[in-house]
PDB file of N, CA and C in Angstrom:
ATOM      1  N   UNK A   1      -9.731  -3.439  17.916  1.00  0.00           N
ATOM      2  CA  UNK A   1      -9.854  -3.616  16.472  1.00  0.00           C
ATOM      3  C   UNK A   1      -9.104  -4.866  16.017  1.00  0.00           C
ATOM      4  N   UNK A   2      -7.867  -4.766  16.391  1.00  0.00           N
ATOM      5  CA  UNK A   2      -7.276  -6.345  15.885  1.00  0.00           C
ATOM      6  C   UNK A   2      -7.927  -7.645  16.526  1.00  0.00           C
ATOM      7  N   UNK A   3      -8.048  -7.675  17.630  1.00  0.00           N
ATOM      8  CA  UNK A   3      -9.646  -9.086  18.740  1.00  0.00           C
ATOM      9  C   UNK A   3     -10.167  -9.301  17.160  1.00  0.00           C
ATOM     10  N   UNK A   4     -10.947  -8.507  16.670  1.00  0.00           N
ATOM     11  CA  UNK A   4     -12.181  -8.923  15.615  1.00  0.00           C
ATOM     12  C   UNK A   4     -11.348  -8.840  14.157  1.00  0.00           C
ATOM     13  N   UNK A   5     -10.332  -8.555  14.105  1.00  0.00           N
ATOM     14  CA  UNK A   5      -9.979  -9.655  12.731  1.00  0.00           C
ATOM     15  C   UNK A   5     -10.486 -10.850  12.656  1.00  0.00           C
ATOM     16  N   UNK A   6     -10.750 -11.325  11.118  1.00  0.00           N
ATOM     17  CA  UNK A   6     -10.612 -12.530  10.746  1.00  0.00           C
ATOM     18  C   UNK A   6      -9.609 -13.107   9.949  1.00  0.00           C
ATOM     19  N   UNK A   7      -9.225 -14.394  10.434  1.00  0.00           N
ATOM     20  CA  UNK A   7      -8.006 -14.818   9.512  1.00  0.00           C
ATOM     21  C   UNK A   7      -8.477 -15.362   8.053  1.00  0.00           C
ATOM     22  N   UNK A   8      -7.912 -14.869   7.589  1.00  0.00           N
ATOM     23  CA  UNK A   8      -8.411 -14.778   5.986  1.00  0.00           C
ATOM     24  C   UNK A   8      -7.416 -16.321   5.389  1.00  0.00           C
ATOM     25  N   UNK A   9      -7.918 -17.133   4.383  1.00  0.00           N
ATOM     26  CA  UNK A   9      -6.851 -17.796   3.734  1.00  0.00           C
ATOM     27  C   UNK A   9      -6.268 -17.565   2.926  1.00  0.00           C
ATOM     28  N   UNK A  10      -4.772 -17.840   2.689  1.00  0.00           N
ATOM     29  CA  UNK A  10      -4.001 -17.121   1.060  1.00  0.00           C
ATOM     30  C   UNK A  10      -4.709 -17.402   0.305  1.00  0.00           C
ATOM     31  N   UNK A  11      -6.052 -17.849  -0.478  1.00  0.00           N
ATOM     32  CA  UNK A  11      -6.647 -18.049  -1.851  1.00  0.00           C
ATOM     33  C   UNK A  11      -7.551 -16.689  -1.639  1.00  0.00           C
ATOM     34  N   UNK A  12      -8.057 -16.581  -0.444  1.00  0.00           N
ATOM     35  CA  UNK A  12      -9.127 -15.395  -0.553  1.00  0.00           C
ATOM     36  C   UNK A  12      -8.495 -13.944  -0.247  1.00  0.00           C
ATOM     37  N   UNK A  13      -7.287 -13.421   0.401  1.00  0.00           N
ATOM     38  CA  UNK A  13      -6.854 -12.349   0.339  1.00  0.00           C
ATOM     39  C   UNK A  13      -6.983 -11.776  -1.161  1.00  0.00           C
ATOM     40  N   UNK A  14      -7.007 -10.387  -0.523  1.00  0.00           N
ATOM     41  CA  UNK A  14      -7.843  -9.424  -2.047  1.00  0.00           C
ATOM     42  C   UNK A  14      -6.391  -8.963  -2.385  1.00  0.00           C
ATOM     43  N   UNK A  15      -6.271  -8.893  -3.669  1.00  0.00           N
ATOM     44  CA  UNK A  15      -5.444  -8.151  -4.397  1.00  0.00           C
ATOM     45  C   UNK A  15      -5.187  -6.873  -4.681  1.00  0.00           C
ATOM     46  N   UNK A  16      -3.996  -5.994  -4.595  1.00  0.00           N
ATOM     47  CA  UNK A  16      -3.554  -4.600  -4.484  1.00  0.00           C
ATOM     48  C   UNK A  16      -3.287  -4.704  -5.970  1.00  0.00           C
ATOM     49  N   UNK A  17      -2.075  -5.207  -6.424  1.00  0.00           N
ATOM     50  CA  UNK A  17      -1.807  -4.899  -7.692  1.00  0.00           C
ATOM     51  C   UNK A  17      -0.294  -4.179  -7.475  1.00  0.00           C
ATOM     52  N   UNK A  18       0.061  -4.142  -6.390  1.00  0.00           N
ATOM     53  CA  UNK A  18       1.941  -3.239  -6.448  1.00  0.00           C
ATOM     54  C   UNK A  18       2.526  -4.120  -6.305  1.00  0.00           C
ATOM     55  N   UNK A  19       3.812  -4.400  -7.068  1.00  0.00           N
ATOM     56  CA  UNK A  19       5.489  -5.218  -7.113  1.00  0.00           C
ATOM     57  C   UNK A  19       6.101  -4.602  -5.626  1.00  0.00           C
ATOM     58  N   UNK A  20       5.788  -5.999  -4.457  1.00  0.00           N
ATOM     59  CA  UNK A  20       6.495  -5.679  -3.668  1.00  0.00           C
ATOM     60  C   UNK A  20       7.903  -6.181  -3.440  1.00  0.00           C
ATOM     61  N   UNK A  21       8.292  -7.015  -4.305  1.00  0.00           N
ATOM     62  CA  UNK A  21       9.526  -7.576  -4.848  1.00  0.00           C
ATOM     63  C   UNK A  21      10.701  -6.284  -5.236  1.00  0.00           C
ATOM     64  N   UNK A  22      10.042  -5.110  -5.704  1.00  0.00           N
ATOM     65  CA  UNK A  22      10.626  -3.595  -6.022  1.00  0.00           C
ATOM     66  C   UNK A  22       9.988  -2.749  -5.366  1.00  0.00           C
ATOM     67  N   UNK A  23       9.343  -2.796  -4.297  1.00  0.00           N
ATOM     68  CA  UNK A  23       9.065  -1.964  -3.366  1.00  0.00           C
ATOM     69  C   UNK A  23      10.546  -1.628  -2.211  1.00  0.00           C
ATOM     70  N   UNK A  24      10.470  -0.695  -1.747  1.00  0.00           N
ATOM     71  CA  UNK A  24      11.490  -0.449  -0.832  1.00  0.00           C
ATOM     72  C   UNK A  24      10.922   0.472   0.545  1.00  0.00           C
ATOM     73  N   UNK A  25      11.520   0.189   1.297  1.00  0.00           N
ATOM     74  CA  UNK A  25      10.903   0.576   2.864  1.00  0.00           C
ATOM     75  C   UNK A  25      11.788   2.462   2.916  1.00  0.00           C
ATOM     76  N   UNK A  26      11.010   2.981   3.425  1.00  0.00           N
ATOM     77  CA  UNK A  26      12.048   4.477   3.426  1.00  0.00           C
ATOM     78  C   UNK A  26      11.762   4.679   5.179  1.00  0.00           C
ATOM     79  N   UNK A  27      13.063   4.509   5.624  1.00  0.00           N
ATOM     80  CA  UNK A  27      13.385   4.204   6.827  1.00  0.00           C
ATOM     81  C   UNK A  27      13.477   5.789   7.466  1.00  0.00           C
ATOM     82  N   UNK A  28      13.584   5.668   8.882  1.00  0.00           N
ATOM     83  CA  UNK A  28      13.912   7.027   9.492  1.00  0.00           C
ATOM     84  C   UNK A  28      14.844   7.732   9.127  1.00  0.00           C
ATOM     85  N   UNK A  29      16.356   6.761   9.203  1.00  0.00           N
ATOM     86  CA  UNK A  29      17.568   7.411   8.148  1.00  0.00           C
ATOM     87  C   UNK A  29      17.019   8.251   7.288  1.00  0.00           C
ATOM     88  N   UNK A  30      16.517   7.198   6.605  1.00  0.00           N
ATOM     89  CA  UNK A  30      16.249   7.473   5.150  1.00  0.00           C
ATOM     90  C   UNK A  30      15.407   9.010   4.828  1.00  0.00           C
ATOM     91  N   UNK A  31      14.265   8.595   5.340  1.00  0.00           N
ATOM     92  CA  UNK A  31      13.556  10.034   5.360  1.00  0.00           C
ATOM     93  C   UNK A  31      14.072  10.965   5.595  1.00  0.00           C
ATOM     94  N   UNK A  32      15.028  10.554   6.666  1.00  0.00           N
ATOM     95  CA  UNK A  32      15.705  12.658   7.138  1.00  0.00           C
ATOM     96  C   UNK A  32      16.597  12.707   6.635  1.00  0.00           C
ATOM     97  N   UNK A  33      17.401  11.826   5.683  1.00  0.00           N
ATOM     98  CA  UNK A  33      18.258  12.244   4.335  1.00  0.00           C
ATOM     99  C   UNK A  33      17.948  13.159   3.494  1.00  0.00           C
ATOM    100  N   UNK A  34      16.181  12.302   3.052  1.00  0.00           N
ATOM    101  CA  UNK A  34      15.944  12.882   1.980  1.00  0.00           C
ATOM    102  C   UNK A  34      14.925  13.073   2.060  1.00  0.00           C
ATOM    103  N   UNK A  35      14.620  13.961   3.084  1.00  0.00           N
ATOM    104  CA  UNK A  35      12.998  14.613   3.372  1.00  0.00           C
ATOM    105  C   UNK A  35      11.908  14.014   3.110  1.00  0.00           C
ATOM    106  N   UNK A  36      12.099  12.738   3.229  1.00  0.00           N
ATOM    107  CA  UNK A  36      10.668  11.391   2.638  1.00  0.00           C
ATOM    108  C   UNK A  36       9.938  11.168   3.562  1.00  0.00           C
ATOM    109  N   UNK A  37       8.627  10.938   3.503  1.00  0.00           N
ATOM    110  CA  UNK A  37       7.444  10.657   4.555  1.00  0.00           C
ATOM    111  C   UNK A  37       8.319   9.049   4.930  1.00  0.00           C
ATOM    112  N   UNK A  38       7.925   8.514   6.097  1.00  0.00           N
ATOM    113  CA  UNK A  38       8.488   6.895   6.424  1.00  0.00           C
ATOM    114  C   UNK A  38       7.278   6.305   5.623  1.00  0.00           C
ATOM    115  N   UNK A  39       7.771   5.070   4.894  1.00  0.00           N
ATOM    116  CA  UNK A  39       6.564   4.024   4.252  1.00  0.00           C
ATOM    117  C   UNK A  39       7.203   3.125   3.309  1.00  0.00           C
ATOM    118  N   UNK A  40       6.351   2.905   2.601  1.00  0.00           N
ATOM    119  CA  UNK A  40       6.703   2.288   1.485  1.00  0.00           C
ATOM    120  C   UNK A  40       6.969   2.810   0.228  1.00  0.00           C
ATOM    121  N   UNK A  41       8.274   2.958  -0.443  1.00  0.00           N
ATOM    122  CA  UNK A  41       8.316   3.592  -1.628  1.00  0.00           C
ATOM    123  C   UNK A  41       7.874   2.482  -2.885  1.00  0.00           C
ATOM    124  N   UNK A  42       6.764   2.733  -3.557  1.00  0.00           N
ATOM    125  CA  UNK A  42       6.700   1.887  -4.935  1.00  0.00           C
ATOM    126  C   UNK A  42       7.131   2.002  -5.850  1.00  0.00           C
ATOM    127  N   UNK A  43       7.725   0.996  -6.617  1.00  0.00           N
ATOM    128  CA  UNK A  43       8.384   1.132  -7.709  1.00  0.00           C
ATOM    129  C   UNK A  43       8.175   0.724  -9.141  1.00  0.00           C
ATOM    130  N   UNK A  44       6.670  -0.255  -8.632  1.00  0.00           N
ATOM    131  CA  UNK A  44       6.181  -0.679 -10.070  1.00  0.00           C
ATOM    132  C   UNK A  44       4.525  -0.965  -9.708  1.00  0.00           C
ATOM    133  N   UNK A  45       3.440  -0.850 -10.844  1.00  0.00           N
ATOM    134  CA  UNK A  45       2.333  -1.392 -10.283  1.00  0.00           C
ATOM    135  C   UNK A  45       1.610  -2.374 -11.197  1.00  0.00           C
ATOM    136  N   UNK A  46       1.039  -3.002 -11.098  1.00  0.00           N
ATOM    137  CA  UNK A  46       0.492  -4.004 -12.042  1.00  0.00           C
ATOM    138  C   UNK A  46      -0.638  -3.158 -12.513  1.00  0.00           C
ATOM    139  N   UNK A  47      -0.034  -3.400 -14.199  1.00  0.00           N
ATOM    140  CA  UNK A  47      -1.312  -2.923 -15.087  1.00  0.00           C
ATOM    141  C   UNK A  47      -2.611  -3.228 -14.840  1.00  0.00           C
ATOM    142  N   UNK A  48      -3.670  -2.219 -15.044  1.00  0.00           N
ATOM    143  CA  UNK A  48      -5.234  -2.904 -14.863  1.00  0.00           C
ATOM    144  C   UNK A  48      -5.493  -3.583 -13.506  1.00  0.00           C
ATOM    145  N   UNK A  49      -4.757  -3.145 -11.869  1.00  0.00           N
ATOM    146  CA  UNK A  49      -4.793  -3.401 -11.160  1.00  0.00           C
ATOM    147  C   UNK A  49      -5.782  -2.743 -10.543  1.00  0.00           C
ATOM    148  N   UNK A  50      -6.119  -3.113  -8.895  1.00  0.00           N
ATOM    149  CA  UNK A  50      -7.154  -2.287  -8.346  1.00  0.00           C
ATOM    150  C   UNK A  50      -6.122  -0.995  -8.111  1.00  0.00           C
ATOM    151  N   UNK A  51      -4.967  -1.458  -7.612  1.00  0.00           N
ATOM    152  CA  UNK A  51      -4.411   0.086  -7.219  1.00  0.00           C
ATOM    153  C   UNK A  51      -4.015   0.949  -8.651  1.00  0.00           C
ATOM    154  N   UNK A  52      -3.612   0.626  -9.267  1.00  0.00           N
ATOM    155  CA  UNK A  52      -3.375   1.641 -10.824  1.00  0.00           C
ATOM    156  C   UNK A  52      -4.985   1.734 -10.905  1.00  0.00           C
ATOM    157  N   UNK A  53      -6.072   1.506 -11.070  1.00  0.00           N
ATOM    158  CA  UNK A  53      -7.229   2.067 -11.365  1.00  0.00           C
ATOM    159  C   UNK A  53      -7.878   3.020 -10.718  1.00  0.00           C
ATOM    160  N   UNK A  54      -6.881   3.527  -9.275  1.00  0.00           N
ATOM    161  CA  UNK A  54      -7.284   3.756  -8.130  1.00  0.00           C
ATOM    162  C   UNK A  54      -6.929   5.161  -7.958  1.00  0.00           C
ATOM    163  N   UNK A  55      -5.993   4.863  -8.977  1.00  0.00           N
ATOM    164  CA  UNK A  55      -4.830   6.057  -9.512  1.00  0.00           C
ATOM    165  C   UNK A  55      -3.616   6.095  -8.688  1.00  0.00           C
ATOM    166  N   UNK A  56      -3.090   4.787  -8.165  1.00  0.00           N
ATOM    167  CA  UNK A  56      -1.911   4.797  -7.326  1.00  0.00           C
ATOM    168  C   UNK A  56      -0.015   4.652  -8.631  1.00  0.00           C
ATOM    169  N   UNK A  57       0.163   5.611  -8.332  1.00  0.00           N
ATOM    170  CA  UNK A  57       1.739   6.031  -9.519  1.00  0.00           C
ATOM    171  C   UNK A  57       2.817   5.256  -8.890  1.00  0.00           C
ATOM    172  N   UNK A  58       3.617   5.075  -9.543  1.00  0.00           N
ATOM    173  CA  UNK A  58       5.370   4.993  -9.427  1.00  0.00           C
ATOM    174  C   UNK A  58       5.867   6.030  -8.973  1.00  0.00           C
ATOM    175  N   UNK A  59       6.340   5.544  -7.602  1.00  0.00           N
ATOM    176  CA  UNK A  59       6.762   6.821  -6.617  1.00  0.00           C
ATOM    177  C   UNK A  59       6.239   7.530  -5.638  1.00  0.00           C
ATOM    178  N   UNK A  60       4.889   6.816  -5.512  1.00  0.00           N
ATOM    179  CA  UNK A  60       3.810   6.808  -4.644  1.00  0.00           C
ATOM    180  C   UNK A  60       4.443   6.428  -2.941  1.00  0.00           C
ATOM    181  N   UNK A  61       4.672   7.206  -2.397  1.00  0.00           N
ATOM    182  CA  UNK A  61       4.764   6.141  -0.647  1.00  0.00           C
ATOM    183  C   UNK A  61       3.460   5.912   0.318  1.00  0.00           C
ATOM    184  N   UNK A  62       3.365   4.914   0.214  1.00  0.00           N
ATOM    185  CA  UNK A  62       2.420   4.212   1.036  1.00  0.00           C
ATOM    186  C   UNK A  62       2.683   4.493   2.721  1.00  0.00           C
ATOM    187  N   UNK A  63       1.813   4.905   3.350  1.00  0.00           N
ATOM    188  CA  UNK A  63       2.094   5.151   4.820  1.00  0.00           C
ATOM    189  C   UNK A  63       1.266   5.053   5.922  1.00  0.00           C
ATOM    190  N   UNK A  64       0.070   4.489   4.996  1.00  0.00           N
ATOM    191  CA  UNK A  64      -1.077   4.232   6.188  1.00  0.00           C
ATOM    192  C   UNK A  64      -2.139   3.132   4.928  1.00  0.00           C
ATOM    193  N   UNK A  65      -2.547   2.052   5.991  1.00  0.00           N
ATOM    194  CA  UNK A  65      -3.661   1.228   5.241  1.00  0.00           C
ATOM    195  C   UNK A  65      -4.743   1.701   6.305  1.00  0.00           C
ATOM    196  N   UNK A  66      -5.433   1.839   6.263  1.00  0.00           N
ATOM    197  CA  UNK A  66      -6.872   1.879   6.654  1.00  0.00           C
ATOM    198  C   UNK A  66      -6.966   2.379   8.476  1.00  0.00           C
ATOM    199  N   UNK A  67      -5.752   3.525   8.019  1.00  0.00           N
ATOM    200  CA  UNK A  67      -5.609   4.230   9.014  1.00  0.00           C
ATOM    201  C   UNK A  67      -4.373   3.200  10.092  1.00  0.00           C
ATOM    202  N   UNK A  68      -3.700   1.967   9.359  1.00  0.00           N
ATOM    203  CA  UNK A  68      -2.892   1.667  10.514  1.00  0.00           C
ATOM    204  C   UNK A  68      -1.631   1.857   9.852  1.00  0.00           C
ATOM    205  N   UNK A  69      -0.562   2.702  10.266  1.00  0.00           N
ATOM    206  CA  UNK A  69       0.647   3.105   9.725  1.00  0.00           C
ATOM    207  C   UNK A  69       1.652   2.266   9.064  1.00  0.00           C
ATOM    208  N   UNK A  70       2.366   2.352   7.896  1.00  0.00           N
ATOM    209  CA  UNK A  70       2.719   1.426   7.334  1.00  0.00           C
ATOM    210  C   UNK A  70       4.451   1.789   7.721  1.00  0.00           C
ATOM    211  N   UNK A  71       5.256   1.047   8.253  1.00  0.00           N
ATOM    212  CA  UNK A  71       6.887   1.602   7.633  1.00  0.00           C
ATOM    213  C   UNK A  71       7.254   0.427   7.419  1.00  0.00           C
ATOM    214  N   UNK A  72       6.654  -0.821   7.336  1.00  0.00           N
ATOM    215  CA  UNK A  72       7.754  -1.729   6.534  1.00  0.00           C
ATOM    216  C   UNK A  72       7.164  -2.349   5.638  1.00  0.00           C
ATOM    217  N   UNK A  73       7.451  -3.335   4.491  1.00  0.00           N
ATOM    218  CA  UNK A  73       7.055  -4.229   3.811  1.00  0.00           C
ATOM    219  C   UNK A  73       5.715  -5.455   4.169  1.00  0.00           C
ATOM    220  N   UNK A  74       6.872  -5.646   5.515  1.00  0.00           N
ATOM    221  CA  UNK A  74       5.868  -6.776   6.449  1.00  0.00           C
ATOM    222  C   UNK A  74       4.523  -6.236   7.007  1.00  0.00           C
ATOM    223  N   UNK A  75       4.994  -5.023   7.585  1.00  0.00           N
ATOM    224  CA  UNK A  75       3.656  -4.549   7.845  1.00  0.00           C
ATOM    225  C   UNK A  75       2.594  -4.221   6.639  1.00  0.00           C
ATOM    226  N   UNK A  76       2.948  -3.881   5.691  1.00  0.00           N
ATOM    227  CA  UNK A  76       1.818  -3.525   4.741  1.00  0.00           C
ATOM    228  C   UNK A  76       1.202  -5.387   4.483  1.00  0.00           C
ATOM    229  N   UNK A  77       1.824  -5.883   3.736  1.00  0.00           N
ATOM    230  CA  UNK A  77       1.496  -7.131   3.609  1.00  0.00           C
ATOM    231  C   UNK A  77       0.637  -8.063   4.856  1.00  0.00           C
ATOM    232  N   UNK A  78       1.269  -7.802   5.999  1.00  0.00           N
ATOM    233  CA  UNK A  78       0.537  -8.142   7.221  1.00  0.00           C
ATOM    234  C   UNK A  78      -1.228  -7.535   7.195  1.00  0.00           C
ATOM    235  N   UNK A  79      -1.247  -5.965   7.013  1.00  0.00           N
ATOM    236  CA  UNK A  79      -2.008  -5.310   7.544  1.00  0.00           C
ATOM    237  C   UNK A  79      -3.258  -5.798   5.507  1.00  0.00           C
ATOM    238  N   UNK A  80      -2.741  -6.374   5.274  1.00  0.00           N
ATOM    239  CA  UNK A  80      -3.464  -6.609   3.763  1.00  0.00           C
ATOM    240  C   UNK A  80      -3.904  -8.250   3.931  1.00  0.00           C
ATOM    241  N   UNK A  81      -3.668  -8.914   4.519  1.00  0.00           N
ATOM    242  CA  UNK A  81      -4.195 -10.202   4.995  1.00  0.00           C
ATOM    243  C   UNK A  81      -5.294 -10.272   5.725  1.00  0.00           C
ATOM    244  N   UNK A  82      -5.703  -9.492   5.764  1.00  0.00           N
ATOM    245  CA  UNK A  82      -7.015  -9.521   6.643  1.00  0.00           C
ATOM    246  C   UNK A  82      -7.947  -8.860   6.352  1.00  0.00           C
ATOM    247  N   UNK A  83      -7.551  -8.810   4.349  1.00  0.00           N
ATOM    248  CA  UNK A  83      -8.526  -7.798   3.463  1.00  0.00           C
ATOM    249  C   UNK A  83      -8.825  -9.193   2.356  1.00  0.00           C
ATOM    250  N   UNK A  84     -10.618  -9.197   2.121  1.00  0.00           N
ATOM    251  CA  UNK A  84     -10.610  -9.753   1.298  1.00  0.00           C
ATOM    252  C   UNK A  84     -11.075  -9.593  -0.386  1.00  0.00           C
ATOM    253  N   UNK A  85     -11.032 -10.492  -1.321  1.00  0.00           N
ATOM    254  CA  UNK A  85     -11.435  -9.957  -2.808  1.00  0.00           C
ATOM    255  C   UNK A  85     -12.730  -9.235  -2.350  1.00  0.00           C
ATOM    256  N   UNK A  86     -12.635  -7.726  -3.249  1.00  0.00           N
ATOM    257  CA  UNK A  86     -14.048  -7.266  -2.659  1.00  0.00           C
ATOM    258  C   UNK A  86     -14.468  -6.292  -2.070  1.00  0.00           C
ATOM    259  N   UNK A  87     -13.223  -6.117  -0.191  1.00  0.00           N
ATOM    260  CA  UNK A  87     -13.043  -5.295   0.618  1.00  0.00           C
ATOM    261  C   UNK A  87     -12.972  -4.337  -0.131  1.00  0.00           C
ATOM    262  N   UNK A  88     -13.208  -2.761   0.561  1.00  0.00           N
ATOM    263  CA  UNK A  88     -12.286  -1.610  -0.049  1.00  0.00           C
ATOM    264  C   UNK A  88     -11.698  -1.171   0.950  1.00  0.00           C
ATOM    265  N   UNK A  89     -10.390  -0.814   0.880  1.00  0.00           N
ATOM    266  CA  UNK A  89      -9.477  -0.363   1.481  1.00  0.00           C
ATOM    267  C   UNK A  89      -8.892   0.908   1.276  1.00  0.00           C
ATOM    268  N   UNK A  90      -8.289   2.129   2.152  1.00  0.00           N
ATOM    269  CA  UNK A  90      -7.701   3.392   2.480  1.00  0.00           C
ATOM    270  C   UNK A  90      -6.544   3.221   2.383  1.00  0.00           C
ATOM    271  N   UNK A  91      -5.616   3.413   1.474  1.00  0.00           N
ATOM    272  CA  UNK A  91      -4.495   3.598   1.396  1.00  0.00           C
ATOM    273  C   UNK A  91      -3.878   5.299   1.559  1.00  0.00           C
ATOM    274  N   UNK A  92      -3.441   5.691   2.362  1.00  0.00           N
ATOM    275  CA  UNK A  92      -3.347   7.124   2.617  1.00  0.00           C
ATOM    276  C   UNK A  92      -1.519   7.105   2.228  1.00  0.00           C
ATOM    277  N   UNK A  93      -1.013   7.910   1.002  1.00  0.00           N
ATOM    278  CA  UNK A  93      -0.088   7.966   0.437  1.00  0.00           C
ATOM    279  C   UNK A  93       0.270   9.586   0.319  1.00  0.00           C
ATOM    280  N   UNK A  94       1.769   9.484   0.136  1.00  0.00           N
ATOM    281  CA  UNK A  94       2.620  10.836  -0.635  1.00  0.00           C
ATOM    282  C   UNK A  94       3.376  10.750  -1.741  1.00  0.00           C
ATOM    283  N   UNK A  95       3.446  11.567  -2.383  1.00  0.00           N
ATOM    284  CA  UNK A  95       3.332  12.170  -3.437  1.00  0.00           C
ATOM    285  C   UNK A  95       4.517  13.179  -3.435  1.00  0.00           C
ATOM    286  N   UNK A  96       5.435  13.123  -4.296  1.00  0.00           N
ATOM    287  CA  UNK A  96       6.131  14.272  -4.630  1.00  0.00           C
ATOM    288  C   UNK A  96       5.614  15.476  -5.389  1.00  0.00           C
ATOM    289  N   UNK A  97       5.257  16.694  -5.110  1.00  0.00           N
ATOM    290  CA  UNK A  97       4.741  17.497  -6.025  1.00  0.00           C
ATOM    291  C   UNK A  97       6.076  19.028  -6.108  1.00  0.00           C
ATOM    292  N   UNK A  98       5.742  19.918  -6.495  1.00  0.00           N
ATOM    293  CA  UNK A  98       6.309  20.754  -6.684  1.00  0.00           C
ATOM    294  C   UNK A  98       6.690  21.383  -5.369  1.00  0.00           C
ATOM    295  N   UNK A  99       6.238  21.649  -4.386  1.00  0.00           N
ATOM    296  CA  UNK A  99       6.878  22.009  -2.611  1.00  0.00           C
ATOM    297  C   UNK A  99       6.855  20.762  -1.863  1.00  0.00           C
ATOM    298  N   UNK A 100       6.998  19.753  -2.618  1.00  0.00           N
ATOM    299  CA  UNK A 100       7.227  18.787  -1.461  1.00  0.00           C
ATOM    300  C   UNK A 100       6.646  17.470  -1.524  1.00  0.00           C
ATOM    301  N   UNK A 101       6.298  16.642  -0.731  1.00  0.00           N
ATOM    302  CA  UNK A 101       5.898  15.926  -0.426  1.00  0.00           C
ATOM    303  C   UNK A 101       4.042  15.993  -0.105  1.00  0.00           C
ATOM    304  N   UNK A 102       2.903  15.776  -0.780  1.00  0.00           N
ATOM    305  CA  UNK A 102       1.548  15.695  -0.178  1.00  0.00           C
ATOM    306  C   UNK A 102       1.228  14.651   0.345  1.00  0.00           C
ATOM    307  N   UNK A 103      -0.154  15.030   0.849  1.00  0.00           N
ATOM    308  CA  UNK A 103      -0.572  13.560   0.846  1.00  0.00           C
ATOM    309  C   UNK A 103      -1.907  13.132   0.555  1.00  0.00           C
ATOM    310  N   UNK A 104      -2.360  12.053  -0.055  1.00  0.00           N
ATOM    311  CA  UNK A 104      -3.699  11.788  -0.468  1.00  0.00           C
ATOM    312  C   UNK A 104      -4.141  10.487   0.132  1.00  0.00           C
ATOM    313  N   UNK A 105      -5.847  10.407   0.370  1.00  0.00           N
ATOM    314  CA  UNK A 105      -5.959   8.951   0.470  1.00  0.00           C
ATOM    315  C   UNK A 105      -6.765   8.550  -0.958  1.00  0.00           C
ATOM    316  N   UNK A 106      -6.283   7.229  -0.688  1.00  0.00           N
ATOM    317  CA  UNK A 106      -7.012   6.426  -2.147  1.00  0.00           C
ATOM    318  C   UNK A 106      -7.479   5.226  -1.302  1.00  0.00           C
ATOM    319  N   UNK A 107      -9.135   5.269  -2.054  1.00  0.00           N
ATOM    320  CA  UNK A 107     -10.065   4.378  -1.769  1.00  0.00           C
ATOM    321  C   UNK A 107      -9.952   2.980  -2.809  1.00  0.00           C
ATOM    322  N   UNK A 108      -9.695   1.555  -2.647  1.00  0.00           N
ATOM    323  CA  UNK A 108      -9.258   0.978  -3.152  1.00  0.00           C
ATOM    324  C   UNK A 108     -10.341  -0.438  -2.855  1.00  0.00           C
ATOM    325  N   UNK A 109     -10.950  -1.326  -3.964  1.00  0.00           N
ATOM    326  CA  UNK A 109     -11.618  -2.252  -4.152  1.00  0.00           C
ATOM    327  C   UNK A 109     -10.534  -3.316  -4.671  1.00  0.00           C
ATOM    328  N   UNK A 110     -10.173  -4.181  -3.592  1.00  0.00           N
ATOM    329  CA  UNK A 110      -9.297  -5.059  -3.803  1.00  0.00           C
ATOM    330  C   UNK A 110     -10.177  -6.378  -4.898  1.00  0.00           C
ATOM    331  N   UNK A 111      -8.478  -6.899  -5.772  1.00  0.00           N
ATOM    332  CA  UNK A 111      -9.589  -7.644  -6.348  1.00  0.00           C
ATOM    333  C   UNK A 111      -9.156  -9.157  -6.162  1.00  0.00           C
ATOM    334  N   UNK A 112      -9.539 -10.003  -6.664  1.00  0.00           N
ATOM    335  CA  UNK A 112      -9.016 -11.270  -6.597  1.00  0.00           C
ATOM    336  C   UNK A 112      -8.041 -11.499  -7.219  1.00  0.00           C
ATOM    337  N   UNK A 113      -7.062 -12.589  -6.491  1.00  0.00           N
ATOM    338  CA  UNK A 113      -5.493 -12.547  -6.900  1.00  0.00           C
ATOM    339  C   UNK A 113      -5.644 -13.449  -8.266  1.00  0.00           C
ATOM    340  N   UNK A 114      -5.096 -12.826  -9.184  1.00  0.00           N
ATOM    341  CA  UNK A 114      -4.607 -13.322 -10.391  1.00  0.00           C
ATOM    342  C   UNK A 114      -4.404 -14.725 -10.389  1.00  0.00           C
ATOM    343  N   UNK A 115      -4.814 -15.786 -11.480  1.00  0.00           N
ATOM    344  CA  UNK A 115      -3.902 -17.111 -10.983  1.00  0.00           C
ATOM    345  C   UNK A 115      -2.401 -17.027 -11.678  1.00  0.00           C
ATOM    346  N   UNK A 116      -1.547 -17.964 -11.193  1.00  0.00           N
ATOM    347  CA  UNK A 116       0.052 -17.688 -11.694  1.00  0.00           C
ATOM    348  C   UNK A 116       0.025 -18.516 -13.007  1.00  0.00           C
TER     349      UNK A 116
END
């Protein structure tokens, strides 16, 4: 599966829409502290994004893109470079609910990156 990637250029990678600037990694420590799936914890999402439309929340942990496991920053970002405006992508996430931790996937139509 990775052989047949294509390298995508930074103008055409598709857009998520999450602040990974306030994203935080929830490490092995971390998880068996505090009973957290390993991933990415989010902490903010861009309004009118593909992922807020997608129904992705604040507090959401990210832990799998398109079935390839996420535990760091780099890796999500890595594993999102080789998605373009357009793609749809599997984000398979948890959720704090009332017993715990769930988990859902969200189907996601990346969009084109904003200009700055």
């Amino acid at each position: 599966q990775l052989m047949k990637r294509e390298v995508i250029s930074e103008s055409e990678i598709g857009f998520l829409g999450i602040y990974l600037d306030t994203a935080q990694e929830v490490t092995e420590a971390f998880s068996q502290q505090f009973n957290m799936p390993i991933g990415i914890y989010i902490n903010g999402i861009v309004e009118d994004s593909p992922a807020e439309q997608a129904g992705m929340k604040k507090g959401y942990i990210i832990t799998k893109i398109n079935d390839i496991k996420v535990d760091t920053i780099e890796n999500l970002t890595n594993a999102l470079s080789y998605n373009k405006a357009g793609d749809t992508i599997t984000l398979t996430v948890s959720y704090l609910d009332t017993g715990g931790y769930e988990e859902k996937s969200l189907s996601i139509v990346l969009a084109k990156k904003p200009k700055q």
